[in-house]
Every structure is written in structure tokens, then in C-alpha cells.
N, C-alpha and C. Protein backbone atom coordinates (compact mmCIF):
# COMPACT_ATOMS: atom_id res chain seq x y z
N UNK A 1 96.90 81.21 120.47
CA UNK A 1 97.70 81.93 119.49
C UNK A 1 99.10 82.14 120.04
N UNK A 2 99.74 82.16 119.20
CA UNK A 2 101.50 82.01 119.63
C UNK A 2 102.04 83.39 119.43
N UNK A 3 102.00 84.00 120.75
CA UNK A 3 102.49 85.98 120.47
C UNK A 3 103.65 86.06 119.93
N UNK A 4 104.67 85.12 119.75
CA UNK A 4 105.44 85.49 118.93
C UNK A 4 105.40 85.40 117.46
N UNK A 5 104.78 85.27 116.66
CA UNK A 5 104.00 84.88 115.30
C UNK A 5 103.90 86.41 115.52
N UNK A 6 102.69 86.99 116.00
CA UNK A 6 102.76 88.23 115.65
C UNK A 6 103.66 89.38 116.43
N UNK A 7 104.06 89.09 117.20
CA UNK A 7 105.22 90.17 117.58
C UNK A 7 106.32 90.43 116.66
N UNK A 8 106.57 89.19 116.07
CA UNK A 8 107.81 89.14 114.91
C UNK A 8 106.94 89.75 113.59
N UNK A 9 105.68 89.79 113.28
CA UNK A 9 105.40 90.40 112.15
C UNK A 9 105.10 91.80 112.12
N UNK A 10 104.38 91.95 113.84
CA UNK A 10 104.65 93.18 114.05
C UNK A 10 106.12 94.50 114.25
N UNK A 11 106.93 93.95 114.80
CA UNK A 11 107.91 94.58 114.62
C UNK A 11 108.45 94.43 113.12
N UNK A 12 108.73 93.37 112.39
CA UNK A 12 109.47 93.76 110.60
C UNK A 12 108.27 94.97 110.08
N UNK A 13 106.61 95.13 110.73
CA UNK A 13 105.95 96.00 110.31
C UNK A 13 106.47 97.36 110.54
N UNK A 14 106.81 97.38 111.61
CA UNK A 14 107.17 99.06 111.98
C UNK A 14 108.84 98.86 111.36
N UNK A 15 109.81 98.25 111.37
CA UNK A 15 110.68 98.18 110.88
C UNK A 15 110.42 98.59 108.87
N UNK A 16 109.76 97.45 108.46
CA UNK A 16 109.72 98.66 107.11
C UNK A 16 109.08 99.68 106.99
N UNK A 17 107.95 100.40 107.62
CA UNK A 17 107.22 101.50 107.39
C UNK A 17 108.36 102.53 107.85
N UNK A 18 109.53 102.49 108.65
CA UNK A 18 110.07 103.52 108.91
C UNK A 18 111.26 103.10 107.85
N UNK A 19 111.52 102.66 107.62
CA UNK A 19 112.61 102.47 106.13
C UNK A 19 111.76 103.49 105.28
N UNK A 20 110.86 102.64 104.91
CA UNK A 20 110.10 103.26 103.54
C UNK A 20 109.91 104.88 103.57
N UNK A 21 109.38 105.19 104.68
CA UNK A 21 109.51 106.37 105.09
C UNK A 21 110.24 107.35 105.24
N UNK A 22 111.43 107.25 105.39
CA UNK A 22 113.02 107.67 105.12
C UNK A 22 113.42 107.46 103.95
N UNK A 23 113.01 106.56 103.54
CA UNK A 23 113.22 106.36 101.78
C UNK A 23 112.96 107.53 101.11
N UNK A 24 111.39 107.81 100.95
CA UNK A 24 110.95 108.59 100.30
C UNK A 24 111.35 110.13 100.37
N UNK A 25 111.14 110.22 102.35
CA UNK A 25 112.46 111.29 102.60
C UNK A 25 113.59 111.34 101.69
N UNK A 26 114.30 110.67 101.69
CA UNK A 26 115.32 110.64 101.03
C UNK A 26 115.82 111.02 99.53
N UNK A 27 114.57 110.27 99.18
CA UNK A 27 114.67 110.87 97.69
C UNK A 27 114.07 111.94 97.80
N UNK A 28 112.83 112.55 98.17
CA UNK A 28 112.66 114.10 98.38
C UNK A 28 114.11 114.84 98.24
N UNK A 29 114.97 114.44 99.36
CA UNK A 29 116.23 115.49 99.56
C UNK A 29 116.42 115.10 98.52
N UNK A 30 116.67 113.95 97.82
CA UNK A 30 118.25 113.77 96.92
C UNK A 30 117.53 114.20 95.32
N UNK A 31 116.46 114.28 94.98
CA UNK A 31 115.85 114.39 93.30
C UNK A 31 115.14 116.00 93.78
N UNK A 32 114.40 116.42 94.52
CA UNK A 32 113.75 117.46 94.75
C UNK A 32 114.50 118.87 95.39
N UNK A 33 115.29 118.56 96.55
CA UNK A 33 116.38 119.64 97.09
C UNK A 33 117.03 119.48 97.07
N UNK A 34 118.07 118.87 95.97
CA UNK A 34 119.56 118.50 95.72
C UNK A 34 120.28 118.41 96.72
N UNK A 35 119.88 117.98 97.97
CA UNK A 35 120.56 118.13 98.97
C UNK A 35 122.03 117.27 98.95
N UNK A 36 122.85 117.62 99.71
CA UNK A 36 124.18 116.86 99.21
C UNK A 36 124.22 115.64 100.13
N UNK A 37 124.57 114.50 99.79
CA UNK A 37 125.30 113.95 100.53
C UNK A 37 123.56 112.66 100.30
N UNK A 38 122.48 113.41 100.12
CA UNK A 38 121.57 112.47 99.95
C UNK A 38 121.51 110.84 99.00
N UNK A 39 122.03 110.92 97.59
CA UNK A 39 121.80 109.85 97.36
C UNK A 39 123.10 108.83 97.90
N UNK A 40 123.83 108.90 98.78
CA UNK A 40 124.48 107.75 99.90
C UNK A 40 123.20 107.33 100.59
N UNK A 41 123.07 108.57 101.15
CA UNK A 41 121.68 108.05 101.97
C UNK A 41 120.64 107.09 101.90
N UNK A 42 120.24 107.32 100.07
CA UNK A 42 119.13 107.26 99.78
C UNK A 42 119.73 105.85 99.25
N UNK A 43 120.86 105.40 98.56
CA UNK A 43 121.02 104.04 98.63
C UNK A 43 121.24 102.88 99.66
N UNK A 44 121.20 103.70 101.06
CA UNK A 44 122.13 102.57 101.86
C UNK A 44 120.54 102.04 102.74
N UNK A 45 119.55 103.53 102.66
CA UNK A 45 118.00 103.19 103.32
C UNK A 45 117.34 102.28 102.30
N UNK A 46 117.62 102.41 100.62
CA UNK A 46 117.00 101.26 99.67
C UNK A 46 117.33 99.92 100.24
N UNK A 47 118.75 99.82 100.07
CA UNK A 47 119.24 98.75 100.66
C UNK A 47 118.62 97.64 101.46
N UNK A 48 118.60 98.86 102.56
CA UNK A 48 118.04 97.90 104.19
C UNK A 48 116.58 98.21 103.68
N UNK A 49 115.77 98.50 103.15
CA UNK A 49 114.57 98.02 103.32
C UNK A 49 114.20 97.00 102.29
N UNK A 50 115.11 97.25 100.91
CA UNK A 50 114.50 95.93 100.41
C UNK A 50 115.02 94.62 100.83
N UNK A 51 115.99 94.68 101.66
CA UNK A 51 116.23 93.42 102.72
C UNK A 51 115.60 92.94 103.22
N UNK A 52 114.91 94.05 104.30
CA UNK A 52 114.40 93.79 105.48
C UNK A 52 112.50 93.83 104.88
N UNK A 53 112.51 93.91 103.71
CA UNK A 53 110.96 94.13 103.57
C UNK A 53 110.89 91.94 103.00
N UNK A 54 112.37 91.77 102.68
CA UNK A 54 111.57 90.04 102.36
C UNK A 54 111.55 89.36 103.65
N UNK A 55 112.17 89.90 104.95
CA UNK A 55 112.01 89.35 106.34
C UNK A 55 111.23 89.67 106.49
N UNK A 56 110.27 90.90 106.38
CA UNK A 56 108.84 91.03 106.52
C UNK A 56 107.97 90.06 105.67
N UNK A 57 107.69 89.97 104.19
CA UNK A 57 107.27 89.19 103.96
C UNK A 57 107.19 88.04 104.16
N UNK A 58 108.15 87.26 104.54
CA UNK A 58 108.64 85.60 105.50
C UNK A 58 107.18 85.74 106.76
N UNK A 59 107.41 86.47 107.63
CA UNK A 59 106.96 86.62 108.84
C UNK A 59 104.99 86.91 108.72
N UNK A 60 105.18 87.78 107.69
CA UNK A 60 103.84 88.39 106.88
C UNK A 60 102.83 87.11 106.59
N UNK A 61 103.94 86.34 105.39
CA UNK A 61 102.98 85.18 105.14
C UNK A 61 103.25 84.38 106.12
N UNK A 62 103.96 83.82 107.26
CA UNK A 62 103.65 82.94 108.10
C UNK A 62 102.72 83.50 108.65
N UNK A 63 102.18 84.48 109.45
CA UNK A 63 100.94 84.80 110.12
C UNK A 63 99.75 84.35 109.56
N UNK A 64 99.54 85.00 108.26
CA UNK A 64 98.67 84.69 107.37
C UNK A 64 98.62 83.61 106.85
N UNK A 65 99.64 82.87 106.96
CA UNK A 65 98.74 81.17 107.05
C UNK A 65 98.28 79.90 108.02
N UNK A 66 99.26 80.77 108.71
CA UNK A 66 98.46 80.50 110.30
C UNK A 66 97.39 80.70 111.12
N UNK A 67 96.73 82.07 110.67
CA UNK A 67 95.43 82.65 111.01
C UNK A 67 94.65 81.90 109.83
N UNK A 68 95.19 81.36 108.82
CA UNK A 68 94.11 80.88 107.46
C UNK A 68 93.27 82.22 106.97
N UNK A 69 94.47 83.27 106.43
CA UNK A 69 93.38 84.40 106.27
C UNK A 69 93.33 83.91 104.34
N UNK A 70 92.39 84.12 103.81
CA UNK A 70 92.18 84.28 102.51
C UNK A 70 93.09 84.92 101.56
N UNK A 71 93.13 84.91 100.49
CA UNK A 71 94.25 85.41 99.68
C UNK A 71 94.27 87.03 99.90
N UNK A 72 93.06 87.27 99.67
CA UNK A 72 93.02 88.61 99.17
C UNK A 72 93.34 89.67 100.38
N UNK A 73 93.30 89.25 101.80
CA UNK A 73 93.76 89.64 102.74
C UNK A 73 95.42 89.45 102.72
N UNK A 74 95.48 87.96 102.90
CA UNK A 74 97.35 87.87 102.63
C UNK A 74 97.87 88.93 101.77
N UNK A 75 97.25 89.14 100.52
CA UNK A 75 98.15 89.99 99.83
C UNK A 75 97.92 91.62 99.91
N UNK A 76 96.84 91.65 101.06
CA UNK A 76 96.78 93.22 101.53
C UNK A 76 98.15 93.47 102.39
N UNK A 77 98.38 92.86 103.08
CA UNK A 77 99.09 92.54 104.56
C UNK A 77 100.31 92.75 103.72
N UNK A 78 100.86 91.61 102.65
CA UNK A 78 102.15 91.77 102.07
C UNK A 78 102.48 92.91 101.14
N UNK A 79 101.40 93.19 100.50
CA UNK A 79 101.91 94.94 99.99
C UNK A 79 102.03 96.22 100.76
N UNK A 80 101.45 96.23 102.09
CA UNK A 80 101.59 97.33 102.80
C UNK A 80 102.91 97.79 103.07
N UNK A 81 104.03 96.36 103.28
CA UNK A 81 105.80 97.31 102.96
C UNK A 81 105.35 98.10 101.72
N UNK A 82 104.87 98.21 100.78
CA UNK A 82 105.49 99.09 99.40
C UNK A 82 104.72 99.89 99.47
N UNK A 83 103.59 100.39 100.50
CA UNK A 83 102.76 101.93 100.47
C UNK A 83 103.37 102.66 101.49
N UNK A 84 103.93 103.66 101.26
CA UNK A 84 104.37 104.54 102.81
C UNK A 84 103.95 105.08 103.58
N UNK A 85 103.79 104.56 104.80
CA UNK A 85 102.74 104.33 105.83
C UNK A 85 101.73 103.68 105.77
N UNK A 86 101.38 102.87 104.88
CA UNK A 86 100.43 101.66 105.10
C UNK A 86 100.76 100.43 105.78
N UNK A 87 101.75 99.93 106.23
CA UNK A 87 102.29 98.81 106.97
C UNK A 87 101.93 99.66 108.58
N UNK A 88 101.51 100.93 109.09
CA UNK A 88 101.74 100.84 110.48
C UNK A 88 100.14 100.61 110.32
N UNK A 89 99.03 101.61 109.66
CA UNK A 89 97.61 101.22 109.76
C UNK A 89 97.44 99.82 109.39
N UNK A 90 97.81 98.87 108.57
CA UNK A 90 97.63 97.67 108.41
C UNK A 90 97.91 96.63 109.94
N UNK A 91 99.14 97.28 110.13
CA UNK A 91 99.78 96.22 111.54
C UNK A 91 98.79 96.58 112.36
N UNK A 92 98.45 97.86 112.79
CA UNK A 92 97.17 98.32 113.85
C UNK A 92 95.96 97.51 113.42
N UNK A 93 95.64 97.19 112.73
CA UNK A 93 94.29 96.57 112.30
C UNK A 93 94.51 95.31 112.54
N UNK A 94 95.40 94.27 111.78
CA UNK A 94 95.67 93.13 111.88
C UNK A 94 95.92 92.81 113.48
N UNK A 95 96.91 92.92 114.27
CA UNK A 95 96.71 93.24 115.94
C UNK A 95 95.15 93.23 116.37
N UNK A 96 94.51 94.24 115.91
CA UNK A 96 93.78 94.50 116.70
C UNK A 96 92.42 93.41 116.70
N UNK A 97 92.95 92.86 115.10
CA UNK A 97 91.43 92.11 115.04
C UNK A 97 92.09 90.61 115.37
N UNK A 98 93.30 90.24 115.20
CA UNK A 98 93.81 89.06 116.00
C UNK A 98 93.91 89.11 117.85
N UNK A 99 94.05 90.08 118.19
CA UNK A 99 93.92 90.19 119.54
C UNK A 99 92.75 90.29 120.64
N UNK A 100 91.89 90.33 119.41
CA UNK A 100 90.43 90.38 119.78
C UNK A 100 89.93 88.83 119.44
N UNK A 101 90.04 88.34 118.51
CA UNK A 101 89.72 86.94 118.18
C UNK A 101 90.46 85.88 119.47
N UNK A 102 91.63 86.42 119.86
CA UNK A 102 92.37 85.36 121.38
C UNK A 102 91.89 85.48 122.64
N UNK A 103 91.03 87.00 122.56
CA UNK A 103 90.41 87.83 123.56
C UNK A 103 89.17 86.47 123.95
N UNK A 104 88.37 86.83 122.81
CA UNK A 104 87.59 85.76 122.56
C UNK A 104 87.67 84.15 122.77
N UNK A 105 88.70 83.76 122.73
CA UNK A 105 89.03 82.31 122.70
C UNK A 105 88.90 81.20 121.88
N UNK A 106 88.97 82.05 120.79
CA UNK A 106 88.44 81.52 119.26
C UNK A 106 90.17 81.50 119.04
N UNK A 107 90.34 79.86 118.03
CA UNK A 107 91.46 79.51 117.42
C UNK A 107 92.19 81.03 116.62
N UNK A 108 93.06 81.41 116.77
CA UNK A 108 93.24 82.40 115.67
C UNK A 108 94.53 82.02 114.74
N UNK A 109 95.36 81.42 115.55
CA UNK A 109 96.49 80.90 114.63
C UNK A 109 96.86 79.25 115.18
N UNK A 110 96.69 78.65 113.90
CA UNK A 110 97.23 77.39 114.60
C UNK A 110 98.52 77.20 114.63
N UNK A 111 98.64 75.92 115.61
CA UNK A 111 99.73 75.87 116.44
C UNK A 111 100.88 74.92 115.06
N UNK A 112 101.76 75.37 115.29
CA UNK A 112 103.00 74.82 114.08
C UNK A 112 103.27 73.56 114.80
């Protein structure tokens, strides 16, 4: 297995879960406590995550077709950017059960 395949999907993982996460922060302040100065905020964190959530998806589905995971997994993996905080329990799982399959010495991602 090629650790950079998942190091790169792992990091855009924690990279959007903490966007998204500040997001929602964000709009909390800016629709719920009128806080001032929030919706700058709250557009410039939209911004960078819906950027950075299609570099996640790029990286997302290369893993996942490299491991040959099934659809219905691929498209667990690629919606977890849009649940807040589901991309860090997803990345923990995915890791853990790919790192265990290399542990093993079983193919887990083929080689490009």
C-alpha cells in the first residue's frame, strides 16, 4: 500500500472536518448571536471549505478505487465532508481498517 494515498486523504480529512466545523460555528455566531463581524467570517470559512472539500473528494475517490472499495462505501467516505464531524470518525475507521489489512499483508491498494 502506498502511505501516501492515504496520508493525502487523511489530512484533506481533518482539513475539512475543521472547516466544516467553524462553519457551522460560524453561522451559529452570525444567524443565532448576531455577532458582528461574523458573516465575513462565515463567507471566507464557506469558501475554503467548499474548495478544499473537492481536493478532498479527488483524494477520497482515489483511495477508494484503489482499495476497490464498493460503491456504497465510496460514497460513505465522500459524504462525510458534508456531516460535521463525520469526516474525523470516518478517517479513524478507514485508517484503521486499511492499516490493519497492510498489517496483514493483504493487497490493500493497488499500485498506480
Amino acid at each position: 500500500m502506498k502511505k501516501s494515498v492515504l496520508t493525502r486523504y487523511r489530512v484533506m480529512a481533518y482539513v475539512t472536518g475543521v472547516l466544516l466545523v467553524l462553519l457551522c460555528l460560524s453561522m451559529i455566531a452570525k444567524y443565532g448571536l448576531d455577532v458582528a463581524g461574523a458573516a465575513d467570517f462565515t463567507r471566507v470559512v464557506a469558501i475554503a471549505h467548499g474548495w478544499l472539500y473537492v481536493v478532498y473528494l479527488i483524494f477520497a475517490f482515489d483511495l477508494g478505487s484503489k482499495a476497490k472499495w464498493p460503491v456504497g462505501k465510496q460514497l460513505w467516505v465522500l459524504l462525510a465532508g458534508t456531516i460535521p464531524t463525520a469526516a474525523f470518525f470516518v478517517e479513524r475507521k478507514i485508517s484503521h481498517e486499511l492499516e490493519a489489512k497492510s498489517a496483514e499483508g493483504s493487497p490493500v491498494v493497488a499500485k498506480a
